[in-house]
C-alpha atoms as a PDB file:
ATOM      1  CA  UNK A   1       0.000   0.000   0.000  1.00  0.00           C
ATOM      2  CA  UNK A   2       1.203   3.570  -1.134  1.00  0.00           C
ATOM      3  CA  UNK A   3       0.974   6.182   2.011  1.00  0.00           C
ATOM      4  CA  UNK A   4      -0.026   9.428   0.769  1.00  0.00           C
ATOM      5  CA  UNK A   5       3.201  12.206   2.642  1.00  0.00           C
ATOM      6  CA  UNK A   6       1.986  13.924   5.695  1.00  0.00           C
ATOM      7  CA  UNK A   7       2.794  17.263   6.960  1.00  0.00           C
ATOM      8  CA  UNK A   8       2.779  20.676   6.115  1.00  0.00           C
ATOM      9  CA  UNK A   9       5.734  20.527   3.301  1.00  0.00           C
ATOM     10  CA  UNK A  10       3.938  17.631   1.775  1.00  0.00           C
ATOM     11  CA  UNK A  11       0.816  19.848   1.609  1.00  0.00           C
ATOM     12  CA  UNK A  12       2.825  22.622  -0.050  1.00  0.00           C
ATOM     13  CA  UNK A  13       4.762  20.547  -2.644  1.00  0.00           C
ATOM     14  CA  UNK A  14       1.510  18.816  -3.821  1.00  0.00           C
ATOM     15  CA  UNK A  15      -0.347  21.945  -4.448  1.00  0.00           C
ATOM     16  CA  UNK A  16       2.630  23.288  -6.054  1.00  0.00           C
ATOM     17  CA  UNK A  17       2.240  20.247  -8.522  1.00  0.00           C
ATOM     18  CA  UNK A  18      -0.919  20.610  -8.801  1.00  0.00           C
ATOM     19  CA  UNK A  19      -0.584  24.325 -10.241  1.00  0.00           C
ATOM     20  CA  UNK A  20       2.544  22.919 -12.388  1.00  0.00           C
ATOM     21  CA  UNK A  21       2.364  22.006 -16.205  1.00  0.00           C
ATOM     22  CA  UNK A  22       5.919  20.748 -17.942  1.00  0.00           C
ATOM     23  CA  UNK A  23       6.934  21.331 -21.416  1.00  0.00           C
ATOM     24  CA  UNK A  24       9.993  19.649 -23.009  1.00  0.00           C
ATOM     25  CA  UNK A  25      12.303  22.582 -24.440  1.00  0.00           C
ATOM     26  CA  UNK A  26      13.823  20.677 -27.565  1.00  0.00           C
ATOM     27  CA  UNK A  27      13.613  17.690 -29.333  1.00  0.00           C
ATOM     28  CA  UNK A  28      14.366  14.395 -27.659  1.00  0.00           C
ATOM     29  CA  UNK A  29      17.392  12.424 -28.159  1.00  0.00           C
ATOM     30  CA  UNK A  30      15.843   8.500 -29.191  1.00  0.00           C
ATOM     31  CA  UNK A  31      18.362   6.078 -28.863  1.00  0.00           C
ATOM     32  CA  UNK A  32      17.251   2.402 -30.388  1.00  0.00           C
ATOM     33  CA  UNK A  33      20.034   0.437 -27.722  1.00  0.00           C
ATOM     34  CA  UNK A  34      18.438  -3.163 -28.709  1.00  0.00           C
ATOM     35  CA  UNK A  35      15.402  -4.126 -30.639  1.00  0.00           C
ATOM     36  CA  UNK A  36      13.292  -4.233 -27.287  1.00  0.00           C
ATOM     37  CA  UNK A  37      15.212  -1.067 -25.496  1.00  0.00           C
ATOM     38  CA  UNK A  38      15.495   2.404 -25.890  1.00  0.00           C
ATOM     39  CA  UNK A  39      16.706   5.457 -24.461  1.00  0.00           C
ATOM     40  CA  UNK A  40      14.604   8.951 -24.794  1.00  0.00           C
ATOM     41  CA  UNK A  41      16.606  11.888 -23.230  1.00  0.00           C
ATOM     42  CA  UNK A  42      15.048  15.635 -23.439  1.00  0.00           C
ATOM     43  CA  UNK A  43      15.003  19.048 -22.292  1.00  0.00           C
ATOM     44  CA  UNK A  44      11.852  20.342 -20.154  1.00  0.00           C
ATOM     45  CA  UNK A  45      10.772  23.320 -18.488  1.00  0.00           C
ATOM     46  CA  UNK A  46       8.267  23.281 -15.532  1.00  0.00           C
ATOM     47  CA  UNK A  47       5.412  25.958 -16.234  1.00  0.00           C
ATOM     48  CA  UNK A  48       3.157  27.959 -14.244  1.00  0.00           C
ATOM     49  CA  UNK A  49       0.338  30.223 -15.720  1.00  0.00           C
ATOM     50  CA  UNK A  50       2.480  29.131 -19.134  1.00  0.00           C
ATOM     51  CA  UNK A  51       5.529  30.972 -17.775  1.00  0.00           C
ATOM     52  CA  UNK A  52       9.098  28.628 -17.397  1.00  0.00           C
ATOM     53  CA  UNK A  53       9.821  29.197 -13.661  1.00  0.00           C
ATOM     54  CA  UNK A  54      13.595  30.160 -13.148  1.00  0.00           C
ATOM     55  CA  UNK A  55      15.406  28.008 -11.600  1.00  0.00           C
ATOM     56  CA  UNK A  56      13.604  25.110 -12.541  1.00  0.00           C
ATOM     57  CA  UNK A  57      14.658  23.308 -15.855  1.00  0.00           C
ATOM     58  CA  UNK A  58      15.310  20.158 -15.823  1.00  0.00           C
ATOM     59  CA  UNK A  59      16.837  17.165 -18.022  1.00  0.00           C
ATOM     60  CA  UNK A  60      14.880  13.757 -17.963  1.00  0.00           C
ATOM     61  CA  UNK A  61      15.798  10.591 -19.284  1.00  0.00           C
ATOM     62  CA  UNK A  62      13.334   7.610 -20.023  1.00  0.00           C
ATOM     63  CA  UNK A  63      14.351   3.690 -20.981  1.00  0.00           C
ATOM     64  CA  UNK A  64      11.652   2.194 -22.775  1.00  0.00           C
ATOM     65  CA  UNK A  65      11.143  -1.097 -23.077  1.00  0.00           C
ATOM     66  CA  UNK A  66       8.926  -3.430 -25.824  1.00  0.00           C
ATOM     67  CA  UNK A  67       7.133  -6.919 -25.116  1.00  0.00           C
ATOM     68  CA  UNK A  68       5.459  -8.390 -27.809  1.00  0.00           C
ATOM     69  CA  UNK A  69       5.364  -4.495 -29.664  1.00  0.00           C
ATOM     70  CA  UNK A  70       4.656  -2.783 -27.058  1.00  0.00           C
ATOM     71  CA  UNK A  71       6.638  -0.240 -25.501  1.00  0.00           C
ATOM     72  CA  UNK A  72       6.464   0.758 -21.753  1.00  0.00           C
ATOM     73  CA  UNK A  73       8.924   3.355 -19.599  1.00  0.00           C
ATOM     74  CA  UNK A  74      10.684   0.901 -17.641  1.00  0.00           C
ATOM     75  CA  UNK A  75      12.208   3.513 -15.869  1.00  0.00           C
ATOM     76  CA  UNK A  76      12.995   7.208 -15.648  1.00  0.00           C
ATOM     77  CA  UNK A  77      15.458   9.858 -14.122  1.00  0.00           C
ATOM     78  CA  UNK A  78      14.854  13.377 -13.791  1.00  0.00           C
ATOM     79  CA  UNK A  79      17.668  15.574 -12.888  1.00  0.00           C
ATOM     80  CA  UNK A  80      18.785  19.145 -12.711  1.00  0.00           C
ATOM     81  CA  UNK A  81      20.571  21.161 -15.164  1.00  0.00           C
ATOM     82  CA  UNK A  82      24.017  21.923 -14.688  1.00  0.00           C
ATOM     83  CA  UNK A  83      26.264  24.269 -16.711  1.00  0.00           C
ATOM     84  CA  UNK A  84      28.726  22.771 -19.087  1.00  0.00           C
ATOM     85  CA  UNK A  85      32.025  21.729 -18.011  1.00  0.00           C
ATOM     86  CA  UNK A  86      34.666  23.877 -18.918  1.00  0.00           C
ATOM     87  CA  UNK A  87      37.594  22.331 -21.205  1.00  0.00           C
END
């Protein structure tokens, strides 16, 4: 059985998501690894009142997988941003 959080940051991070649409900001990287896996890897920007919220962009990659034809996210990752690494 899932347990719903308690407390009063719970409260506030679930209406936050409530109020929250994402968008992904380019087009996904699909990566065929076998004939049953794949990788999908994108951009996305988490939106409120259609307005990107600073500080909040995020990268989020998917493996898919395929039984039979068809496919299913088998899992995902989403993570922050961070700048490029200098060379």
């Amino acid at each position: 059985m899932i347990k719903r959080p308690q407390g009063s940051r719970s409260r506030a991070l679930l209406g936050w998501a409530v109020k929250t649409t994402i968008t992904k900001k380019d087009r996904p990287e699909f990566h065929l690894r076998r004939p049953d896996v794949a990788t999908i890897f994108f951009h996305m920007d988490f939106l409120v009142d259609g307005q990107p919220m600073p500080g909040l962009q995020r990268a989020m990659i998917l493996v898919a997988t395929a039984t039979h034809g068809d496919w299913k996210i088998s899992a995902g990752q989403l993570t922050r941003e961070s700048p490029a690494a200098s060379k």
